[in-house]
Protein backbone atom coordinates (compact mmCIF):
# COMPACT_ATOMS: atom_id res chain seq x y z
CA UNK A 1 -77.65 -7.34 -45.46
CA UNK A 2 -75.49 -5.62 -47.96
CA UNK A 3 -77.14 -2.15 -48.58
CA UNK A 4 -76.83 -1.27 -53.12
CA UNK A 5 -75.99 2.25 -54.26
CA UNK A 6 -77.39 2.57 -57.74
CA UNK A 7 -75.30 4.82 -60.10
CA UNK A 8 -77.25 6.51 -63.03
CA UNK A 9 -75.38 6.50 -66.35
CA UNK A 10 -74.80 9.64 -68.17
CA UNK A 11 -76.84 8.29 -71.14
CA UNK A 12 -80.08 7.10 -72.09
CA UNK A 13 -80.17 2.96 -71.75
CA UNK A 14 -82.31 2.26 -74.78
CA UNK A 15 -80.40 4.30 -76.91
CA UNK A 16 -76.75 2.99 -76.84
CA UNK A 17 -75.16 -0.09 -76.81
CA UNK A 18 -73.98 -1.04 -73.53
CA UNK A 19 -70.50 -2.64 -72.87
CA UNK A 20 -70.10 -4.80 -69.94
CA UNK A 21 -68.88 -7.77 -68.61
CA UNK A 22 -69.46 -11.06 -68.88
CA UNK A 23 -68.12 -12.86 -66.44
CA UNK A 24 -66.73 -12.00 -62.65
CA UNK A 25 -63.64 -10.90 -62.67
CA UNK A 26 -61.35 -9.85 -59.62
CA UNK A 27 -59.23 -7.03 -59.26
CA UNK A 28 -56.53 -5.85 -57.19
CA UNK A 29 -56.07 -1.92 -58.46
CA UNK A 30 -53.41 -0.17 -56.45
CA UNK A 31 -52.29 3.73 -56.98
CA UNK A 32 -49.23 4.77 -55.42
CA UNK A 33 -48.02 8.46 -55.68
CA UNK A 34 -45.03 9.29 -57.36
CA UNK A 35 -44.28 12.62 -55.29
CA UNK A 36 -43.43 12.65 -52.06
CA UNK A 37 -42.24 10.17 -49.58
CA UNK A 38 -42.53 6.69 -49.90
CA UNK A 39 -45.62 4.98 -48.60
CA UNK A 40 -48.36 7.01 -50.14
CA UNK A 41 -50.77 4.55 -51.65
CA UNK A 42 -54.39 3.32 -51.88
CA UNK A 43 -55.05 -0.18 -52.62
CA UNK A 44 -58.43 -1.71 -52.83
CA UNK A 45 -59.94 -5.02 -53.82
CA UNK A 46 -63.04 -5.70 -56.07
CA UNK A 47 -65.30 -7.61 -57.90
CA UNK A 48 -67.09 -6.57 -60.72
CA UNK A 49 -70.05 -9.56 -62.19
CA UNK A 50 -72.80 -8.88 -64.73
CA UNK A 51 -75.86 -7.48 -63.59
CA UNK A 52 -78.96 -6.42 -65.65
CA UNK A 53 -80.81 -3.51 -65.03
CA UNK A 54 -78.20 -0.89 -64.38
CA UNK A 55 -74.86 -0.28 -62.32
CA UNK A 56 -74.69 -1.25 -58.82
CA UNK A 57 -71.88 -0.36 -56.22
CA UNK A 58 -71.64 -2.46 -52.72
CA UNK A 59 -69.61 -2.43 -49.90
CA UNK A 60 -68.12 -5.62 -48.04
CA UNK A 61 -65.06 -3.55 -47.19
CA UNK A 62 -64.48 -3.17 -43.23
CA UNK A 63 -61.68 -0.67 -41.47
CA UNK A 64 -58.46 -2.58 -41.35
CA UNK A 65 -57.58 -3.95 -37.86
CA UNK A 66 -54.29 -2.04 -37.74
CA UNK A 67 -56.33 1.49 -37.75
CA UNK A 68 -59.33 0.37 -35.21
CA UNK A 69 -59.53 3.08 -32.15
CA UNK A 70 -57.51 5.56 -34.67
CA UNK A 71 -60.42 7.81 -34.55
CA UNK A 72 -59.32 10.07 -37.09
CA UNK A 73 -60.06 7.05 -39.70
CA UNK A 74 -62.47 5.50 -37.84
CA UNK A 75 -64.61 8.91 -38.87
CA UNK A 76 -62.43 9.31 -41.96
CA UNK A 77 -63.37 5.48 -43.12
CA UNK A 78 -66.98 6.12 -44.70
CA UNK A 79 -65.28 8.92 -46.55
CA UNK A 80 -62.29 6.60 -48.35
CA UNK A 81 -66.19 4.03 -49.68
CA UNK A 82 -67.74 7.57 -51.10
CA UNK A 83 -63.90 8.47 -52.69
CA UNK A 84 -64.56 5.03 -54.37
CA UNK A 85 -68.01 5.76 -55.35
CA UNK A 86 -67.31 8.56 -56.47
CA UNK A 87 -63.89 6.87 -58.09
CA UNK A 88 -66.76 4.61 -60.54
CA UNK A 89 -69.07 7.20 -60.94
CA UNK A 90 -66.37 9.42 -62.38
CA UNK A 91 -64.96 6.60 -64.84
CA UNK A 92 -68.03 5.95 -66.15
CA UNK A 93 -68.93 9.67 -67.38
CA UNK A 94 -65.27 9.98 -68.35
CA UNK A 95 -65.39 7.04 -70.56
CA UNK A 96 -68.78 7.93 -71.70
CA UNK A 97 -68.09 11.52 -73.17
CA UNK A 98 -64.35 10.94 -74.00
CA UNK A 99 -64.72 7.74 -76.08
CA UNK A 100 -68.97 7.08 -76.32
CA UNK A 101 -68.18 3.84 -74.26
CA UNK A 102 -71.83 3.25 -72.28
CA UNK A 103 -70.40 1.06 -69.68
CA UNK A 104 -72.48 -0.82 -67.52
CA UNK A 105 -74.70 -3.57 -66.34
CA UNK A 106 -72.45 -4.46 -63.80
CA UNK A 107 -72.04 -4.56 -60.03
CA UNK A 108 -69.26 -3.42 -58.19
CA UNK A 109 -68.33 -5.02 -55.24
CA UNK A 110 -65.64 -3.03 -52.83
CA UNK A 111 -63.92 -6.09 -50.90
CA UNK A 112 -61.32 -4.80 -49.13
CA UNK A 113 -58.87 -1.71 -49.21
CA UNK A 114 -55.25 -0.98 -47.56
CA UNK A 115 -54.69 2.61 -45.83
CA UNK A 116 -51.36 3.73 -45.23
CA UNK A 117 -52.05 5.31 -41.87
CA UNK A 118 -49.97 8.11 -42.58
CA UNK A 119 -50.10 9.38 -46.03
CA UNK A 120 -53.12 7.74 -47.73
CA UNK A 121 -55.35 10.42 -49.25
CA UNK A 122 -58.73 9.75 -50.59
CA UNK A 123 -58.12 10.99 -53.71
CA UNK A 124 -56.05 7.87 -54.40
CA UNK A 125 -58.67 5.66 -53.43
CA UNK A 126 -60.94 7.40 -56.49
CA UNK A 127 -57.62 7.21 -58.62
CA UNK A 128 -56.95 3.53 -57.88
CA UNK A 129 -60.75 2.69 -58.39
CA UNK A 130 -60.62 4.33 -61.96
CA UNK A 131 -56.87 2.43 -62.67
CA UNK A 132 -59.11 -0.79 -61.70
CA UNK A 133 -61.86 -0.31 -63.88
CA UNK A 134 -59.65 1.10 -66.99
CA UNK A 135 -57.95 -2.55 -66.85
CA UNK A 136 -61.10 -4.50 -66.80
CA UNK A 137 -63.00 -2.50 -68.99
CA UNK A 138 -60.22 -1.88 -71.35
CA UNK A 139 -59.77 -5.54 -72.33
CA UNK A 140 -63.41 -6.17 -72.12
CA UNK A 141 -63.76 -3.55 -75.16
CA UNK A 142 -61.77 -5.52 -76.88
CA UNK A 143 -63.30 -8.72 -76.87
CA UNK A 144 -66.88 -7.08 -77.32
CA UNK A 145 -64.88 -5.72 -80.50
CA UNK A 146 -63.98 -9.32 -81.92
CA UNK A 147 -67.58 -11.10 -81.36
């Protein structure tokens, strides 16, 4: 069973309108840091599909076989799915008061994600979440635009 995080939008529902999307769409969003050495990325794999009545966020994604017994992300693992929640959560209110974009009726489905064992940080699992979302989201406006 595949347990649904609700996230509460930073506005009132029956008061804006309400871009979202209309079909599934797949994404593969991938941030990888400009400083430092090389290998210092986050790469995660979603699915975002309408879904009335607010914004859901799920989790299919599992700990990639090539860090299982690495206990520091074995305990470090759940904290990479709230960097993602967190990731949506924070797109949302950005787009929200930056542009009045009420994005939502949607659910967000976390698939899979890549760790560099080494230099993966969770901030770039939030950053690569909102690069994700800022594609889809982006070109979605812009059909709602055209109707």
């Amino acid at each position: 069973m595949v347990n649904k995080i609700w996230i509460f939008p930073p506005y009132e529902k029956d008061k804006v309108s309400i871009i979202s999307v209309v079909e599934r769409v797949e994404q593969r969003a991938r941030y990888i840091r400009q400083s430092g050495p090389p290998g210092r990325f986050a790469i995660i794999d979603f699915v975002i599909e309408p879904y009335e009545g607010g914004i859901v966020f799920e989790n299919e994604a599992r700990l990639q076989d090539d860090l299982r017994g690495d206990i520091e992300w074995e305990l470090a693992f759940p904290m990479v799915i709230c960097s993602i929640y967190d990731g949506l959560k924070m797109f949302i209110q950005y787009k929200y008061n930056d542009s009045d974009l009420a994005i939502g009726n949607f659910k967000f489905k976390l698939k899979s994600l890549e760790i560099h064992k080494y230099d993966s940080k969770l901030t770039d699992f939030a950053i690569a979440t909102t690069i994700g979302l800022n594609e889809i989201f982006i070109s979605q406006k812009l059909s709602n635009q055209n109707d």
